[in-house]
C-alpha atoms as a PDB file:
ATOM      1  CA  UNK A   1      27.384  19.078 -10.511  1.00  0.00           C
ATOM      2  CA  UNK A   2      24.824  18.500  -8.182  1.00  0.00           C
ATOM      3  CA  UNK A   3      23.575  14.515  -8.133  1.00  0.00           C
ATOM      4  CA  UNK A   4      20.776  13.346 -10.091  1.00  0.00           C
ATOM      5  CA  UNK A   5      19.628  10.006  -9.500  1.00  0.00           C
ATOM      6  CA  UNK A   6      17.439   8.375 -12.000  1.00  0.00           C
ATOM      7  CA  UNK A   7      14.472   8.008 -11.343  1.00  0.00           C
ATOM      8  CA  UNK A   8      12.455   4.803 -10.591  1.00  0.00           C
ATOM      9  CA  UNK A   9       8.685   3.806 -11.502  1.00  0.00           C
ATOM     10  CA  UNK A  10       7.093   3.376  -8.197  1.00  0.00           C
ATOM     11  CA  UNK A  11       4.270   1.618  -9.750  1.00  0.00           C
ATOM     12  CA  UNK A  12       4.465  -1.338  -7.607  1.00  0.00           C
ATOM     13  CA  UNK A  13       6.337  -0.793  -4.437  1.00  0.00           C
ATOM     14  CA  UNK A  14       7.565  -3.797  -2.877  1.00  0.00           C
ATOM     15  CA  UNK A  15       9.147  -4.350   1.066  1.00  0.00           C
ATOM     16  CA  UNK A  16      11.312  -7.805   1.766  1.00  0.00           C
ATOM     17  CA  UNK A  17       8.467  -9.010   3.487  1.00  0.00           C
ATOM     18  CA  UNK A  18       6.566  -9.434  -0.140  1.00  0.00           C
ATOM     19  CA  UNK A  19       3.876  -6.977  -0.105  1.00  0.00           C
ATOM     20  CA  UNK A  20       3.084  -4.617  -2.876  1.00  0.00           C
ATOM     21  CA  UNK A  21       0.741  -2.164  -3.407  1.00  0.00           C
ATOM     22  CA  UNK A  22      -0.487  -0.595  -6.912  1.00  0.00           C
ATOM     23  CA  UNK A  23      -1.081   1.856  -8.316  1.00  0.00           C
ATOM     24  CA  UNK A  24       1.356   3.944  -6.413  1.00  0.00           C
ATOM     25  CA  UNK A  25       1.268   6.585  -6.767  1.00  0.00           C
ATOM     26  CA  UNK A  26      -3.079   6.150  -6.359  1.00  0.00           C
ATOM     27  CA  UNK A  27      -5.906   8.330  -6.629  1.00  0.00           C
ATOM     28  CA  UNK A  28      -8.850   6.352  -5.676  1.00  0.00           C
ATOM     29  CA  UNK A  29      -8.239   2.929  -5.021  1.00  0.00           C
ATOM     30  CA  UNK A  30      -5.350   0.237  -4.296  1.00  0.00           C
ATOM     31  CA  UNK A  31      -4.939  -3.285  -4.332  1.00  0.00           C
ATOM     32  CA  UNK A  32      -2.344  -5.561  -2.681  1.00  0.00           C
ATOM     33  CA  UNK A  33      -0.669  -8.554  -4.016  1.00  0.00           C
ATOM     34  CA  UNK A  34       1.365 -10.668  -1.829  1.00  0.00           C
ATOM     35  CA  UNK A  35       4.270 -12.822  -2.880  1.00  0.00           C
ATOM     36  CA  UNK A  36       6.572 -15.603  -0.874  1.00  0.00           C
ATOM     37  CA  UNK A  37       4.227 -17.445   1.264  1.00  0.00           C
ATOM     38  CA  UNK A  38       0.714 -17.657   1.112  1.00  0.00           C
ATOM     39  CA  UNK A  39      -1.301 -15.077   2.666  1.00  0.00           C
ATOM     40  CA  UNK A  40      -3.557 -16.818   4.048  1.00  0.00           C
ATOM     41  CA  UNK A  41      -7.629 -16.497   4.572  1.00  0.00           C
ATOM     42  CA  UNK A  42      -8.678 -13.222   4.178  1.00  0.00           C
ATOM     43  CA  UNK A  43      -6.132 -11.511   6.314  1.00  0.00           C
ATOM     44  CA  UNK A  44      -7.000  -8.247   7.799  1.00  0.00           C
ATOM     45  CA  UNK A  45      -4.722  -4.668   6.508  1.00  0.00           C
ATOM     46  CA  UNK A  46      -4.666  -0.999   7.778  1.00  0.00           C
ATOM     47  CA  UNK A  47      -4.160   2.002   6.776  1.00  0.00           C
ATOM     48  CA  UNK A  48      -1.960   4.565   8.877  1.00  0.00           C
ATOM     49  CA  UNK A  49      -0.532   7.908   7.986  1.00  0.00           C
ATOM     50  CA  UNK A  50       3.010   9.322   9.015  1.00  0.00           C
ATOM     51  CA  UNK A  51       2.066  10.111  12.453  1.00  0.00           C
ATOM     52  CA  UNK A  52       0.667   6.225  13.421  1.00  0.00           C
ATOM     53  CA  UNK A  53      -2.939   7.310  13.268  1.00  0.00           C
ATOM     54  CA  UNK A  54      -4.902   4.062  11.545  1.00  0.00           C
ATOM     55  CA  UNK A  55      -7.527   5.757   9.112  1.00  0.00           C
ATOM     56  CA  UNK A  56      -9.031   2.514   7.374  1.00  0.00           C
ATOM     57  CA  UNK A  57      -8.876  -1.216   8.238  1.00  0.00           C
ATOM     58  CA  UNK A  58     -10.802  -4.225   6.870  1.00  0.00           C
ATOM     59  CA  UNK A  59     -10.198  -7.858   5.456  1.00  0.00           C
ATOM     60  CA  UNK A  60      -8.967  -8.997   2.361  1.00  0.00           C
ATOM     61  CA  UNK A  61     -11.004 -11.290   0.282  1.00  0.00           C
ATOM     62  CA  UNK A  62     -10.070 -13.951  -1.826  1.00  0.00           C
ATOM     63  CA  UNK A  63     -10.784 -11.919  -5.193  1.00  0.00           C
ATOM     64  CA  UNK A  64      -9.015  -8.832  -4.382  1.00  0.00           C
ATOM     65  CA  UNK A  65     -11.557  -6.283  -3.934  1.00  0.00           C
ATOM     66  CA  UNK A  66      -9.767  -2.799  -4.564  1.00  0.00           C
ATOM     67  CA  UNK A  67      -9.402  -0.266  -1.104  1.00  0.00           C
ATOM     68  CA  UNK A  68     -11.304   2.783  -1.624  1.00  0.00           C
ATOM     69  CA  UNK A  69      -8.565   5.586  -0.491  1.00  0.00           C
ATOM     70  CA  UNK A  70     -10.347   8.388  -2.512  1.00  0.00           C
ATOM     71  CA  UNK A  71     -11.024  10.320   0.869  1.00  0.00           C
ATOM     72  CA  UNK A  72      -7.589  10.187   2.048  1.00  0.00           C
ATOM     73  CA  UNK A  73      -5.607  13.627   1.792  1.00  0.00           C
ATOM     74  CA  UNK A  74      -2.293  13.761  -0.683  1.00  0.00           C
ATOM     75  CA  UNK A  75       0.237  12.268   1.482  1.00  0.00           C
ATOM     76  CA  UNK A  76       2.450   9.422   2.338  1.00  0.00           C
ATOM     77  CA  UNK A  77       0.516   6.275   3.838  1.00  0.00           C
ATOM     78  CA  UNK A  78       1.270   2.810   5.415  1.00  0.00           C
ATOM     79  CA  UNK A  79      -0.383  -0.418   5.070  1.00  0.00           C
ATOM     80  CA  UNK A  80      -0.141  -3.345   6.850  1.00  0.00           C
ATOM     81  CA  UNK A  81      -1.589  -6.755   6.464  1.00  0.00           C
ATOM     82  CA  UNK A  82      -0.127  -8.911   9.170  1.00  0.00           C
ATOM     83  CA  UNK A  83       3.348  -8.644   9.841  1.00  0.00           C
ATOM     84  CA  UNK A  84       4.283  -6.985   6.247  1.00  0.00           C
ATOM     85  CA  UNK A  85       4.084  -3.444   5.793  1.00  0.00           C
ATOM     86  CA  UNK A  86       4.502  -0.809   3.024  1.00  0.00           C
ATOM     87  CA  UNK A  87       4.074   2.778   1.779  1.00  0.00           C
ATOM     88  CA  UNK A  88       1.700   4.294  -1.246  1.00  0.00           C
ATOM     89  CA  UNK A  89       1.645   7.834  -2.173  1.00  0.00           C
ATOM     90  CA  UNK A  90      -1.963   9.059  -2.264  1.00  0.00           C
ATOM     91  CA  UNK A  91      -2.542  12.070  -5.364  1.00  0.00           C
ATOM     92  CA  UNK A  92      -6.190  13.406  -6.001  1.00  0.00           C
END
């Protein structure tokens, strides 16, 4: 019998460093929400596929504007906002 994990809801994805990202998977737009220690004023955040290659940037404000991603390809994509870092999935 060949394994079969179960599978998990990535609908918020979270790294140690207490950033999450959601809806992930997303179509058109993400937000981030930050736990642990406070993030600060209106941090900056970027977008980077697979290969390094930023694609969007900007600055977070205060009442957590979504990030337009709807011209992104399907694919696999990091964001960072300061020293914490995750993945979403991006689905048309």
């Amino acid at each position: 019998k060949l394994w079969n994990p179960t599978p998990v809801p990535t609908d918020y994805i979270e790294t140690e460093h207490g950033l999450k990202v959601h809806p992930n998977p997303a179509s058109s737009s993400i937000r981030l929400s930050f736990t642990g220690q406070t993030r600060g004023t209106n941090p900056g955040y970027s977008v980077t596929d697979a290969s390094g290659r930023q694609l969007l940037s900007g600055r977070l404000t205060e009442g957590q504007e979504p990030i337009d991603v709807s011209r992104l390809s399907e694919g696999v994509y990091f964001i960072r906002s300061g020293d914490r870092v995750t993945r979403f999935l991006k689905r048309n």
